[in-house]
C-alpha atoms as a PDB file:
ATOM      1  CA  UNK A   1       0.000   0.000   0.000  1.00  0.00           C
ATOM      2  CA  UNK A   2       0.890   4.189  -0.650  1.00  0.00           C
ATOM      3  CA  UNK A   3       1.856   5.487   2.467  1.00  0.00           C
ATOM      4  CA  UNK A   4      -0.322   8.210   3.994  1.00  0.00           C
ATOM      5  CA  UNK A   5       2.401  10.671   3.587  1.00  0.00           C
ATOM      6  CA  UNK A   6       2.410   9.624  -0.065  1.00  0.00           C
ATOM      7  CA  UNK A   7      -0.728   9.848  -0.934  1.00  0.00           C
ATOM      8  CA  UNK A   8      -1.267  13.228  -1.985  1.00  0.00           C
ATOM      9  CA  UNK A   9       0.915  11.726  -5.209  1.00  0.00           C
ATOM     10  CA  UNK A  10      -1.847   9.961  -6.438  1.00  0.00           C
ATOM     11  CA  UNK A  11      -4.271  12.541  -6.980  1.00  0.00           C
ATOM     12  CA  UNK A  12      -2.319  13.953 -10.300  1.00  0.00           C
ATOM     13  CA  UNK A  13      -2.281  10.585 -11.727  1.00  0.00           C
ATOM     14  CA  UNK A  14      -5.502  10.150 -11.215  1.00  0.00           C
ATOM     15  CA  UNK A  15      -6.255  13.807 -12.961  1.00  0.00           C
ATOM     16  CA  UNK A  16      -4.004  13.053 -15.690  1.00  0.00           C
ATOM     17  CA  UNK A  17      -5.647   9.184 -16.427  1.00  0.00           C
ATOM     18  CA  UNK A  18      -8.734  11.208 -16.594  1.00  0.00           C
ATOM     19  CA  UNK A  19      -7.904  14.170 -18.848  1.00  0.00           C
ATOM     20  CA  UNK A  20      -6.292  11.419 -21.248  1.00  0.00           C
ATOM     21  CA  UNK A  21      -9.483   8.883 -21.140  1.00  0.00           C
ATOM     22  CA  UNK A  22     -11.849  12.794 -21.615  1.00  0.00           C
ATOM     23  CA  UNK A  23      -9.158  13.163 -25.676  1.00  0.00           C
ATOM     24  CA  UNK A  24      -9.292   9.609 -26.117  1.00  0.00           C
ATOM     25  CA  UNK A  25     -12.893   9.233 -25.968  1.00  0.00           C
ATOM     26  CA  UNK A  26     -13.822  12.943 -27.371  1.00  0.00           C
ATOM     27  CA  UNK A  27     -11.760  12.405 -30.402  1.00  0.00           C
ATOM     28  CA  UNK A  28     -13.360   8.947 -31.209  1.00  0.00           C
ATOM     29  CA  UNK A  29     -14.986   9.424 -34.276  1.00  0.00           C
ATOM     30  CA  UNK A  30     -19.001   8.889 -34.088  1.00  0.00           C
ATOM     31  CA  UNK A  31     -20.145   4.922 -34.567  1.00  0.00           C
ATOM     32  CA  UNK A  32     -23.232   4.670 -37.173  1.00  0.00           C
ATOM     33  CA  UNK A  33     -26.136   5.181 -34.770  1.00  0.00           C
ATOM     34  CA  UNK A  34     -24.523   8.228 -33.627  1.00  0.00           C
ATOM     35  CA  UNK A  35     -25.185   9.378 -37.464  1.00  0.00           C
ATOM     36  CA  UNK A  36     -28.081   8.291 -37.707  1.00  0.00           C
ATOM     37  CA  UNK A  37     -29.466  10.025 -35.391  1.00  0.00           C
ATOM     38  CA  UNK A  38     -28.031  13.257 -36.178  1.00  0.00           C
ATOM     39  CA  UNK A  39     -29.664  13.068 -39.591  1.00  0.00           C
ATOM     40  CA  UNK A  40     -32.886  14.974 -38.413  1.00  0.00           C
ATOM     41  CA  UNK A  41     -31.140  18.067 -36.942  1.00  0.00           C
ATOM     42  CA  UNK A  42     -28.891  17.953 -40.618  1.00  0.00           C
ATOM     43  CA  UNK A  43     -32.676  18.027 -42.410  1.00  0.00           C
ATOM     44  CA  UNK A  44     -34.098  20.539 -39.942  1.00  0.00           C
ATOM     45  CA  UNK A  45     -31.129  22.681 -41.307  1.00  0.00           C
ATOM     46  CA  UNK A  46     -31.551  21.977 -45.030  1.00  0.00           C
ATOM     47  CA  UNK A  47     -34.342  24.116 -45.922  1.00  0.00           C
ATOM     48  CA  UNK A  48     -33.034  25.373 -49.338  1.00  0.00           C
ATOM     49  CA  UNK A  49     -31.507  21.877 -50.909  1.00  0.00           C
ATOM     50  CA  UNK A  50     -28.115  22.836 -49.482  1.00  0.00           C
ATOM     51  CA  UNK A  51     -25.439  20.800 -50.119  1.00  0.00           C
ATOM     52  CA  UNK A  52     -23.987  18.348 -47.719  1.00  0.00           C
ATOM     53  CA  UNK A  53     -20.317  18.788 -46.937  1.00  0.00           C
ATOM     54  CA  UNK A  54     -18.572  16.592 -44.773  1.00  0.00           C
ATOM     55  CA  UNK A  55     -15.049  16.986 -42.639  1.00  0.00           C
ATOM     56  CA  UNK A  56     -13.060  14.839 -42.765  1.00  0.00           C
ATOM     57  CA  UNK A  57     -13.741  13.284 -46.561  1.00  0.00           C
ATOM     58  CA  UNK A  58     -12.743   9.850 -45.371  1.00  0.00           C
ATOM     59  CA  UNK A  59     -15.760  10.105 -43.097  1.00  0.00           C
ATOM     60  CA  UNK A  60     -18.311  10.563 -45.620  1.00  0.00           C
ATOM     61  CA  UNK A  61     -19.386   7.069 -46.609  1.00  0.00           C
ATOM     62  CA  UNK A  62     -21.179   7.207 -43.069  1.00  0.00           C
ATOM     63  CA  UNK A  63     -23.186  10.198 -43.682  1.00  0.00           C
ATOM     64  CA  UNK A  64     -24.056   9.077 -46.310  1.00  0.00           C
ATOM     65  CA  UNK A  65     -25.169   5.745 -45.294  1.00  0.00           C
ATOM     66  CA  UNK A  66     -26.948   7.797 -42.503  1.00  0.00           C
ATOM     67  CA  UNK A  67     -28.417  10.740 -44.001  1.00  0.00           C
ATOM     68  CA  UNK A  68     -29.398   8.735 -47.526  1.00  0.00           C
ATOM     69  CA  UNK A  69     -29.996  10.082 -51.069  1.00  0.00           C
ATOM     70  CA  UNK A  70     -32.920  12.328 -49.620  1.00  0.00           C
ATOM     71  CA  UNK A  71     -30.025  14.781 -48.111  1.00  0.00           C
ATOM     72  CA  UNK A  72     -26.844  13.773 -49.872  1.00  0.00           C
ATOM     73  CA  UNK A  73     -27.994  13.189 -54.105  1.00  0.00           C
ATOM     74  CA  UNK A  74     -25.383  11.820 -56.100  1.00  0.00           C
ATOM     75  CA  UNK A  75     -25.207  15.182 -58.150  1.00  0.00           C
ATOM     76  CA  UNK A  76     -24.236  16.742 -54.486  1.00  0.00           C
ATOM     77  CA  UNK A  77     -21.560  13.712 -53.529  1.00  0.00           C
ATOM     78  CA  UNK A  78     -20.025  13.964 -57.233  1.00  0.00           C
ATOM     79  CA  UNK A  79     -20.231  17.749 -57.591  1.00  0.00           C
ATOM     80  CA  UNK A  80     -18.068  19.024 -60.216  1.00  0.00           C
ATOM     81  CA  UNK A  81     -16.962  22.051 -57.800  1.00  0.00           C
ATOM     82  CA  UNK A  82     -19.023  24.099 -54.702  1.00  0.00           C
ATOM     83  CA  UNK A  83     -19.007  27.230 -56.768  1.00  0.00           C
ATOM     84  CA  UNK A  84     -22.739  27.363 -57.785  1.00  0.00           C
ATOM     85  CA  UNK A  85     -23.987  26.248 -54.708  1.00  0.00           C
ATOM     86  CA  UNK A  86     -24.996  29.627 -52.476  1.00  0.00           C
ATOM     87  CA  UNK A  87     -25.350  27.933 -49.147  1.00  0.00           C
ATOM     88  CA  UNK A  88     -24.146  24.603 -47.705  1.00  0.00           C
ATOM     89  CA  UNK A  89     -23.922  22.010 -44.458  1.00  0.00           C
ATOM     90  CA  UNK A  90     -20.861  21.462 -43.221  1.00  0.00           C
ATOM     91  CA  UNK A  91     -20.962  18.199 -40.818  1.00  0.00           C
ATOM     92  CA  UNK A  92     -18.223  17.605 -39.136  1.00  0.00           C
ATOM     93  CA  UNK A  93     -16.335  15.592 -36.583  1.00  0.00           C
ATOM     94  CA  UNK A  94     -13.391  15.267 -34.872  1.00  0.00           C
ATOM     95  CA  UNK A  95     -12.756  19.624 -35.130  1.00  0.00           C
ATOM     96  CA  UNK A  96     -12.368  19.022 -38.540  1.00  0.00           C
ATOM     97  CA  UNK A  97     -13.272  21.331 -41.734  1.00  0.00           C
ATOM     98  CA  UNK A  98     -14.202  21.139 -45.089  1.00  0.00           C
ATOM     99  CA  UNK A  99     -10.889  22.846 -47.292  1.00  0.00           C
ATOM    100  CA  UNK A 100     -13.636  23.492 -50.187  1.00  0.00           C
ATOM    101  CA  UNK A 101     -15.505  25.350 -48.164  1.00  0.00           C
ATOM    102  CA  UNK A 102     -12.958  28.297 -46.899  1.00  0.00           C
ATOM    103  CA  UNK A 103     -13.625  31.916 -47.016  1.00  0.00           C
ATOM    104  CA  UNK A 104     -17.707  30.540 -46.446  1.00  0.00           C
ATOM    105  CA  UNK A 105     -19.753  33.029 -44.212  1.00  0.00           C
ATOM    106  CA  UNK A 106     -20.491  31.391 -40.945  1.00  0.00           C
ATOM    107  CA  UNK A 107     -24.533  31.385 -41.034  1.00  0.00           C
ATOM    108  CA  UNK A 108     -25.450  28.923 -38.261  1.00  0.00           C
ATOM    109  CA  UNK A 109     -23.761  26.708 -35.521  1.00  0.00           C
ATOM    110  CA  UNK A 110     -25.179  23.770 -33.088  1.00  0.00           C
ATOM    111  CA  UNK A 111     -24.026  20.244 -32.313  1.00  0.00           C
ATOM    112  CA  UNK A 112     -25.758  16.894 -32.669  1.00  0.00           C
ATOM    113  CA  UNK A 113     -23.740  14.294 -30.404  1.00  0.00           C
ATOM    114  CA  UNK A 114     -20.201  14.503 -31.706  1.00  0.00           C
ATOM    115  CA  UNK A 115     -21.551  16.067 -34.793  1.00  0.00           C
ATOM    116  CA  UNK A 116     -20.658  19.532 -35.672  1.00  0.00           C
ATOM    117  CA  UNK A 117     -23.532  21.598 -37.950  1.00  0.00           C
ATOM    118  CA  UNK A 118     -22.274  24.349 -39.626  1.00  0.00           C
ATOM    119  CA  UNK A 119     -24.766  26.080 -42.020  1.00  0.00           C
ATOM    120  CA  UNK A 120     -22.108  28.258 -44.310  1.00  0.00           C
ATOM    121  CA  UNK A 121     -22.515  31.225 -47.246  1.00  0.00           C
ATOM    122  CA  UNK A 122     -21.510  31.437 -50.317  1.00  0.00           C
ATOM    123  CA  UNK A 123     -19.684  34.633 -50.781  1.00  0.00           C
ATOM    124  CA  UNK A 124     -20.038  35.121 -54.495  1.00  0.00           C
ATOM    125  CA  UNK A 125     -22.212  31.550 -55.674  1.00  0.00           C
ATOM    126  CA  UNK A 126     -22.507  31.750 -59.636  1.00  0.00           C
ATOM    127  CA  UNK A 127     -25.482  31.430 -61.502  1.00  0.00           C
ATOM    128  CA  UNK A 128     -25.601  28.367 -63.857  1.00  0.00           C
ATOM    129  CA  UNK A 129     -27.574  28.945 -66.900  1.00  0.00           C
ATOM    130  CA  UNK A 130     -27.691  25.252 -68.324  1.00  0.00           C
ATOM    131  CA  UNK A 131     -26.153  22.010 -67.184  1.00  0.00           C
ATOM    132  CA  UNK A 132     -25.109  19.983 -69.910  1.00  0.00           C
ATOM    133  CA  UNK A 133     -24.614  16.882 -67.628  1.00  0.00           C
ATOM    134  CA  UNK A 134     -28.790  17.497 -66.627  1.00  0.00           C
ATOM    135  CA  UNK A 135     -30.020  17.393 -70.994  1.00  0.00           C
ATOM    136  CA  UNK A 136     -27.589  14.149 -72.269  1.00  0.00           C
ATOM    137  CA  UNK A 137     -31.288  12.841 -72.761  1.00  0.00           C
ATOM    138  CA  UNK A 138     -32.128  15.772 -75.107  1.00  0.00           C
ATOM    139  CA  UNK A 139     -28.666  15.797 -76.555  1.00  0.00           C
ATOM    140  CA  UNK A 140     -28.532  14.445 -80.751  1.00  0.00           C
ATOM    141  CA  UNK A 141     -24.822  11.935 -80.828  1.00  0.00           C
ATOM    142  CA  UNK A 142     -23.178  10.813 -83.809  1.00  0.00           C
ATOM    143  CA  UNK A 143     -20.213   9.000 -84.469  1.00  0.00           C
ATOM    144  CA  UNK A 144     -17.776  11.158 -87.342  1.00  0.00           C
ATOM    145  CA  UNK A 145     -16.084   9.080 -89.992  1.00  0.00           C
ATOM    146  CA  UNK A 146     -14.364  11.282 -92.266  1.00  0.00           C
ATOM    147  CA  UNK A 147     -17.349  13.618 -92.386  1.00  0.00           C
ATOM    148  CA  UNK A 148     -19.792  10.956 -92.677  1.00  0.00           C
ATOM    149  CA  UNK A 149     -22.033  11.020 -89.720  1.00  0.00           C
ATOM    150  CA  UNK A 150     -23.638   7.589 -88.082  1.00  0.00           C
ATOM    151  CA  UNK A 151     -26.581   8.921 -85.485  1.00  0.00           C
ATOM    152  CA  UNK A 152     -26.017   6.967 -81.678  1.00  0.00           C
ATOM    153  CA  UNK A 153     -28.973   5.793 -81.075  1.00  0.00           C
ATOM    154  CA  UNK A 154     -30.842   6.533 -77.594  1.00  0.00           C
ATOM    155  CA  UNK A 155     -31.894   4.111 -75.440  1.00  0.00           C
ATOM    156  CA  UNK A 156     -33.952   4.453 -72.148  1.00  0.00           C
ATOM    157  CA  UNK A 157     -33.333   1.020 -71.137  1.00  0.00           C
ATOM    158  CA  UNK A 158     -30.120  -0.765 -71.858  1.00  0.00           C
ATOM    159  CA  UNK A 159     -28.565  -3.242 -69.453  1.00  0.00           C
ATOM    160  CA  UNK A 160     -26.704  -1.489 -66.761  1.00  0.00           C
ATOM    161  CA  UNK A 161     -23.504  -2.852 -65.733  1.00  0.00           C
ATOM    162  CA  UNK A 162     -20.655  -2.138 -63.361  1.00  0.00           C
ATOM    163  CA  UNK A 163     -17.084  -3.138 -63.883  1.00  0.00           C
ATOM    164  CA  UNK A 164     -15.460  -3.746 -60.637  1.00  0.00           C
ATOM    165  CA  UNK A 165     -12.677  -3.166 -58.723  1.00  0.00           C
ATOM    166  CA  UNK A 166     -10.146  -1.886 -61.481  1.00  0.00           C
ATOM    167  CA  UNK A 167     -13.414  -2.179 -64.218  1.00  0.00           C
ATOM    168  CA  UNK A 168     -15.045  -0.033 -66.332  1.00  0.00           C
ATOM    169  CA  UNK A 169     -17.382   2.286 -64.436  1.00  0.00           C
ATOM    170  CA  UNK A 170     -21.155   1.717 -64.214  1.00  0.00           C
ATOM    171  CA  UNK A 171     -22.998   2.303 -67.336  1.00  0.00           C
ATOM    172  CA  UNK A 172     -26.424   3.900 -67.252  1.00  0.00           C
ATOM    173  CA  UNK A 173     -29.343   2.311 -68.435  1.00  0.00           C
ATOM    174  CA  UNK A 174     -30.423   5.545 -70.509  1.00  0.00           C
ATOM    175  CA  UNK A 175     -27.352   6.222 -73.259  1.00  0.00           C
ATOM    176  CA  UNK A 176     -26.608   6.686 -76.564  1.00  0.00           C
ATOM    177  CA  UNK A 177     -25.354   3.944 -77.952  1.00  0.00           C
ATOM    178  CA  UNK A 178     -22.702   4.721 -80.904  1.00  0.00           C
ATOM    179  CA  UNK A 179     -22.149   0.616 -82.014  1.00  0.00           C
ATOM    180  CA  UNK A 180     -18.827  -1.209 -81.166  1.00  0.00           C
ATOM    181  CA  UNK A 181     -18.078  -2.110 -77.653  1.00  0.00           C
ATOM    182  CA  UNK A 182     -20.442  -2.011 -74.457  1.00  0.00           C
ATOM    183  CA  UNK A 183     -18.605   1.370 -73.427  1.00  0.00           C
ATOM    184  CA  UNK A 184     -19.073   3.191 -76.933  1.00  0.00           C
ATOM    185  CA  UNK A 185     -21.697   5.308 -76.082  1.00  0.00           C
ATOM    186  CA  UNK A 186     -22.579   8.536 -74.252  1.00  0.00           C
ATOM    187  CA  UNK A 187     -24.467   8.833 -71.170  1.00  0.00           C
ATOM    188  CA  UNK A 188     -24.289  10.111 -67.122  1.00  0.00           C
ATOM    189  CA  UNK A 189     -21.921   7.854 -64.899  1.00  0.00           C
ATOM    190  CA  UNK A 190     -19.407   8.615 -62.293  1.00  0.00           C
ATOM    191  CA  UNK A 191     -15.549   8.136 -62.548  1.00  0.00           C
ATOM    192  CA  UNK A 192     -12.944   8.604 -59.472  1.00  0.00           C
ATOM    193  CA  UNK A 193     -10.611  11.254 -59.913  1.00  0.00           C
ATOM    194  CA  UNK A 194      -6.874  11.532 -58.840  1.00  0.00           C
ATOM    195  CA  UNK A 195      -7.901  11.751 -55.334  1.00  0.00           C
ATOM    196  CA  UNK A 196     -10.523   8.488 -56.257  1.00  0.00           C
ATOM    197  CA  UNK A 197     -13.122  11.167 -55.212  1.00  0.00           C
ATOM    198  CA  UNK A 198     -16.367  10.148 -57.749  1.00  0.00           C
ATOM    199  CA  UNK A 199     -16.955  13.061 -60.376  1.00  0.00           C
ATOM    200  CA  UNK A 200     -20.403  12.626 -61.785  1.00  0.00           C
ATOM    201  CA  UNK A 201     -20.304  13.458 -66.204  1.00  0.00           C
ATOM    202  CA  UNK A 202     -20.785  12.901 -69.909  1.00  0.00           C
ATOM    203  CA  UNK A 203     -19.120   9.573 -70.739  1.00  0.00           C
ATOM    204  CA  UNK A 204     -17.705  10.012 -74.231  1.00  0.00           C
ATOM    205  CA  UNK A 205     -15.214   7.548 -75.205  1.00  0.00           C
ATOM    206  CA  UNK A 206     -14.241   7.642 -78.629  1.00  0.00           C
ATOM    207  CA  UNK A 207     -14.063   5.019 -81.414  1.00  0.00           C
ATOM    208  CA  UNK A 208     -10.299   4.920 -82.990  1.00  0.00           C
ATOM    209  CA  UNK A 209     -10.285   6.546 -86.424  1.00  0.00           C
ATOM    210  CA  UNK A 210     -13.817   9.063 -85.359  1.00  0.00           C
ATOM    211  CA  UNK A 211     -15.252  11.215 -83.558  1.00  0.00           C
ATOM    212  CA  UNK A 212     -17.849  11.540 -80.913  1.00  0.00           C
ATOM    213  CA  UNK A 213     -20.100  14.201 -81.780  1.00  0.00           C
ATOM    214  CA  UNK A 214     -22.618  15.466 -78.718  1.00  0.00           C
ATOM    215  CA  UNK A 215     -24.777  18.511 -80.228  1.00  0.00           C
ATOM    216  CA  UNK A 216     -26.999  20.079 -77.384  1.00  0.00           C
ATOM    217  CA  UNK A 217     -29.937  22.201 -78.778  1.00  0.00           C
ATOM    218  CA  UNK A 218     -30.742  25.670 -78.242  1.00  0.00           C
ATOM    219  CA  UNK A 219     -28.648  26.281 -75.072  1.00  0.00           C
ATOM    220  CA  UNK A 220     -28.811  29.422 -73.157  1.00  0.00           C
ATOM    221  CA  UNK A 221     -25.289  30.725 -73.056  1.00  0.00           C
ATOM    222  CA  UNK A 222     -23.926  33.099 -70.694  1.00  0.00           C
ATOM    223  CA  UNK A 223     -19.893  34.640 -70.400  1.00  0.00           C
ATOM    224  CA  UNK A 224     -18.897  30.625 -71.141  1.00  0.00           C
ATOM    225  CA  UNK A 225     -18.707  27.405 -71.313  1.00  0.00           C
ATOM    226  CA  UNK A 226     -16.644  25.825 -68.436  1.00  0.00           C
ATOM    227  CA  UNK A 227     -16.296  22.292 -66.950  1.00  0.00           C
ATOM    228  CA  UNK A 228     -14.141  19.929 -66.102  1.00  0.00           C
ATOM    229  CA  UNK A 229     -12.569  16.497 -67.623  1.00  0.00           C
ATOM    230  CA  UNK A 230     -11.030  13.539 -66.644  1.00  0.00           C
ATOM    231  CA  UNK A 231     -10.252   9.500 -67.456  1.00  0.00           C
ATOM    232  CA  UNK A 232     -10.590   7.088 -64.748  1.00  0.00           C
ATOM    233  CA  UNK A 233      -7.897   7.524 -62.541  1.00  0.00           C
ATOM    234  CA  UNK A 234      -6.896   4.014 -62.307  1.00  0.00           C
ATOM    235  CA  UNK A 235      -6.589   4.159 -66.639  1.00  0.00           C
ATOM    236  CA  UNK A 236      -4.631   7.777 -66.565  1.00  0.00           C
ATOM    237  CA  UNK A 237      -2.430   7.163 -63.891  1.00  0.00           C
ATOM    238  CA  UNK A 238      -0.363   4.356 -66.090  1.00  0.00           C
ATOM    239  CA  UNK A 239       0.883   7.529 -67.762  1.00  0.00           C
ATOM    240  CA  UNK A 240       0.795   5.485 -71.168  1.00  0.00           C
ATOM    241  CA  UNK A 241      -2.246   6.485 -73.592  1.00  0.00           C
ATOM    242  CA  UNK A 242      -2.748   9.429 -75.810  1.00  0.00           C
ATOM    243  CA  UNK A 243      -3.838  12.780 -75.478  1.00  0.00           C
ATOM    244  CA  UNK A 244      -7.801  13.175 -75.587  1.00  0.00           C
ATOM    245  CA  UNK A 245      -9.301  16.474 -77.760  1.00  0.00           C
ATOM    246  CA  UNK A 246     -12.480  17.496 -77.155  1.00  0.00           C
ATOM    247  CA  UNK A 247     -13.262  20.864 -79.013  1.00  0.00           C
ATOM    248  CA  UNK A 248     -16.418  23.202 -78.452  1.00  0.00           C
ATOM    249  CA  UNK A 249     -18.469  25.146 -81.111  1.00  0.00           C
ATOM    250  CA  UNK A 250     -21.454  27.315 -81.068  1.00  0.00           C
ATOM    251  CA  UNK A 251     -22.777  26.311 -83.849  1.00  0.00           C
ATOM    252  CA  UNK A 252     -20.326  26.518 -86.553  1.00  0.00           C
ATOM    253  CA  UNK A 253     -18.026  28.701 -84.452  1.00  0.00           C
ATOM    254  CA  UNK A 254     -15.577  26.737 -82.708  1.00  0.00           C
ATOM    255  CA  UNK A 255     -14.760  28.435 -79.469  1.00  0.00           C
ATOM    256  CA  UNK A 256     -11.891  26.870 -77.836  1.00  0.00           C
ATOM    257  CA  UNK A 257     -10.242  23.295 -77.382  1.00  0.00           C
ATOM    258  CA  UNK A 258      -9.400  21.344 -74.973  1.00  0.00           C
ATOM    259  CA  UNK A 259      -6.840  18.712 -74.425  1.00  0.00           C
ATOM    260  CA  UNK A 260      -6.286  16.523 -71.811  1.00  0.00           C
ATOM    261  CA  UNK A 261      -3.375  14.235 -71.134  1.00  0.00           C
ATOM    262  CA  UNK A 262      -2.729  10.841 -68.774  1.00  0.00           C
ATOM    263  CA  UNK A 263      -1.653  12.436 -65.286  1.00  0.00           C
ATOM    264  CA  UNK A 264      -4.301  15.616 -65.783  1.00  0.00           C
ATOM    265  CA  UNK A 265      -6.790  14.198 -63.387  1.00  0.00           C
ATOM    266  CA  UNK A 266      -9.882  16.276 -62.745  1.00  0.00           C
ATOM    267  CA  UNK A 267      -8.761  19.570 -64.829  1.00  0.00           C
ATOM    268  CA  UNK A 268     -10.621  22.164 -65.381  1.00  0.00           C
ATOM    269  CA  UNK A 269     -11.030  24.076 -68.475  1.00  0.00           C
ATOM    270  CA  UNK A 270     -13.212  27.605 -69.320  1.00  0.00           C
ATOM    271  CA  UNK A 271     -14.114  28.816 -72.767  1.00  0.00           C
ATOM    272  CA  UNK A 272     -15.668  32.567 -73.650  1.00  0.00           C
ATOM    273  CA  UNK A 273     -18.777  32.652 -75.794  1.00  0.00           C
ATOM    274  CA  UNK A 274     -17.809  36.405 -77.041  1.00  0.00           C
ATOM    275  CA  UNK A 275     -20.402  37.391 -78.969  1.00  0.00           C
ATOM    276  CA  UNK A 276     -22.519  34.706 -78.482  1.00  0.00           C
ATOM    277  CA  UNK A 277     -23.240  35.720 -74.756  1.00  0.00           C
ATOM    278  CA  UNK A 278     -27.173  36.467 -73.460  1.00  0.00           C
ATOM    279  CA  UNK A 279     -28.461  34.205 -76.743  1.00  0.00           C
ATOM    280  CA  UNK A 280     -29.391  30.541 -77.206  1.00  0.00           C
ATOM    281  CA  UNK A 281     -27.523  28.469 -79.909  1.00  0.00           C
ATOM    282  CA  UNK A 282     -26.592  25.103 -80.250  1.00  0.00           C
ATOM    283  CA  UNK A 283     -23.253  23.520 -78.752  1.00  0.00           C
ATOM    284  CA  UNK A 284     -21.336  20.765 -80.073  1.00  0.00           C
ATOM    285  CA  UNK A 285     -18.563  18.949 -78.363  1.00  0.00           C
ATOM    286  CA  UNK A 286     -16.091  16.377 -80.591  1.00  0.00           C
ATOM    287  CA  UNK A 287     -13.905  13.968 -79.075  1.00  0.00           C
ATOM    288  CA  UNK A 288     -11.192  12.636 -80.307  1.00  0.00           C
ATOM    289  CA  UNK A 289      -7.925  10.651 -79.581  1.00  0.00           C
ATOM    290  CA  UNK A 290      -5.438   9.583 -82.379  1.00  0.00           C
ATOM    291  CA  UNK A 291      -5.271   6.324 -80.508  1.00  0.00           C
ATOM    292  CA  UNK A 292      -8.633   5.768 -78.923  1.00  0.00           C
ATOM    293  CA  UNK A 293      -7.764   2.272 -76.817  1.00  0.00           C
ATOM    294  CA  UNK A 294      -8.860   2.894 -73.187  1.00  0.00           C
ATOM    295  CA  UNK A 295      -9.535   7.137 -73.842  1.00  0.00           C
ATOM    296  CA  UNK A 296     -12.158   6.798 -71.655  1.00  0.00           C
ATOM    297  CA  UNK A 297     -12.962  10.481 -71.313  1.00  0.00           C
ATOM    298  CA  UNK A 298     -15.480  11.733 -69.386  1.00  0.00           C
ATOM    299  CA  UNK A 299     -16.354  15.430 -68.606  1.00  0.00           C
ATOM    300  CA  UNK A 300     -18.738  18.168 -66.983  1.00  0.00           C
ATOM    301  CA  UNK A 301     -19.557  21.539 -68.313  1.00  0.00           C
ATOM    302  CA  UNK A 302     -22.245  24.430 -68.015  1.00  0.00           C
ATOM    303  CA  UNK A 303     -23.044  27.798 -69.198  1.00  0.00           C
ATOM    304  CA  UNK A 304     -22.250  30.472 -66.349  1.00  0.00           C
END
């Protein structure tokens, strides 16, 4: 046993065991039902559609498996960017934050277990005009052989597949399909970036010796046309296949190109209208690669 007149020495421990079981257990991050049932004060907050941002990334899989496609939409979860969104929820844990979301006006704070709810401002949000990504359906494909022009056809209903680990990406039901392979065609799916982050676009692989043609009717155009682009990581990270074009023309006016080699990840690329600005017109994007094995380019773009 302590001696009495050593006592005394116990109490620190005792403080310190205490202060390091109050971090260990206050840094834990939050088990399942802990999400769960935070996902009604995350609704009561979403009265606008805001997006759903969660800090860290790596704990997102559990809000969403909490919160469900009602509050977190796979347009949200594979966002191109946060710059058209004015408002959004940041849920976080562990004291973490969301990077995307710096400079954001603090709106609204509370807690919800070991939840943090941060309800955040867009400082200067931009106004999307049209979403190509939302009209595919409305979009007219060909393939380009030489200047002969075979229309894709569209199909509401085509077998839906998935590759895999290391596979192709899921293909949508509702594509158009161009002939050739299973993943000629163009249509919505999601690929994973350089940071294997899912990017939700226009799958638009082309054939070797053509080109994809997507023409999207009477758009509303505003200052441009700007997107993004990428190839499944786990294909452009070989560093090994050829450079992807995809050009972009109002009408017959083509307004800019853009090229995108293995190692670019998810790059972004802006393109003025000029005089084209305030009117509708069509837009026509053509992809081509001069070696089309495995150019499985995918991309996202919008008037703004």
């Amino acid at each position: 046993m302590l001696p009495k007149a050593l006592a005394w020495l116990a109490v620190p421990f005792v403080g310190l065991a205490e202060l390091a079981a109050h971090f260990y257990f206050s840094s834990r991050p939050p088990k399942p039902d802990e999400w769960k049932t935070a996902r009604d004060a995350v609704a009561s907050l979403r009265r606008h559609g805001e997006l759903v941002v969660v800090a860290p990334e790596w704990a997102e899989p559990n809000a969403r498996y909490a919160f469900g496609d009602a509050l977190m939409p796979l347009a949200d979860v594979a966002r191109p960017d946060v710059s058209a969104y004015p408002r959004a929820i940041e849920v976080s844990i562990i004291g973490a934050s969301a990077p995307e979301l710096h400079g954001w006006k603090l709106v609204e704070e509370r807690h919800a277990g070991k939840l943090r709810l941060r309800v955040l401002q867009n400082p200067k949000p931009v106004n999307v005009l049209y979403d190509f990504v939302d009209h595919v359906p409305d979009a007219v494909v060909t393939e380009d052989r030489g200047g002969h022009e075979t229309l894709c056809r569209w199909n509401p209903a085509a077998v839906r597949s998935a590759g895999g680990l290391h596979g192709d990406p899921a293909f949508p039901s509702m594509r158009h399909e161009c002939g050739g392979g299973a993943s000629e065609f163009v249509g919505v799916t999601v690929v994973e970036d350089q940071s294997w982050r899912g990017r939700r676009c226009i799958w638009a692989e082309p054939a070797q010796g053509a080109t994809r043609v997507i023409r999207f009717r009477n758009v509303l155009l505003g200052r441009v046309v700007r997107g993004y682009a990428t190839l499944p990581w786990w294909i452009e990270r070989e560093l090994r296949g050829a450079p992807v074009e995809m050009t972009v023309a109002i009408g017959d006016e083509t307004i800019g190109t853009y090229v995108h080699r293995d190692g670019d990840g998810w790059k972004a690329f802006e393109m003025p209208t000029g005089k084209h600005e305030g009117t509708r017109a069509d837009v026509v994007f053509r992809v081509s690669s001069p070696r089309a094995r495995d150019r499985q380019l995918c991309f996202q773009a919008d008037t703004r």
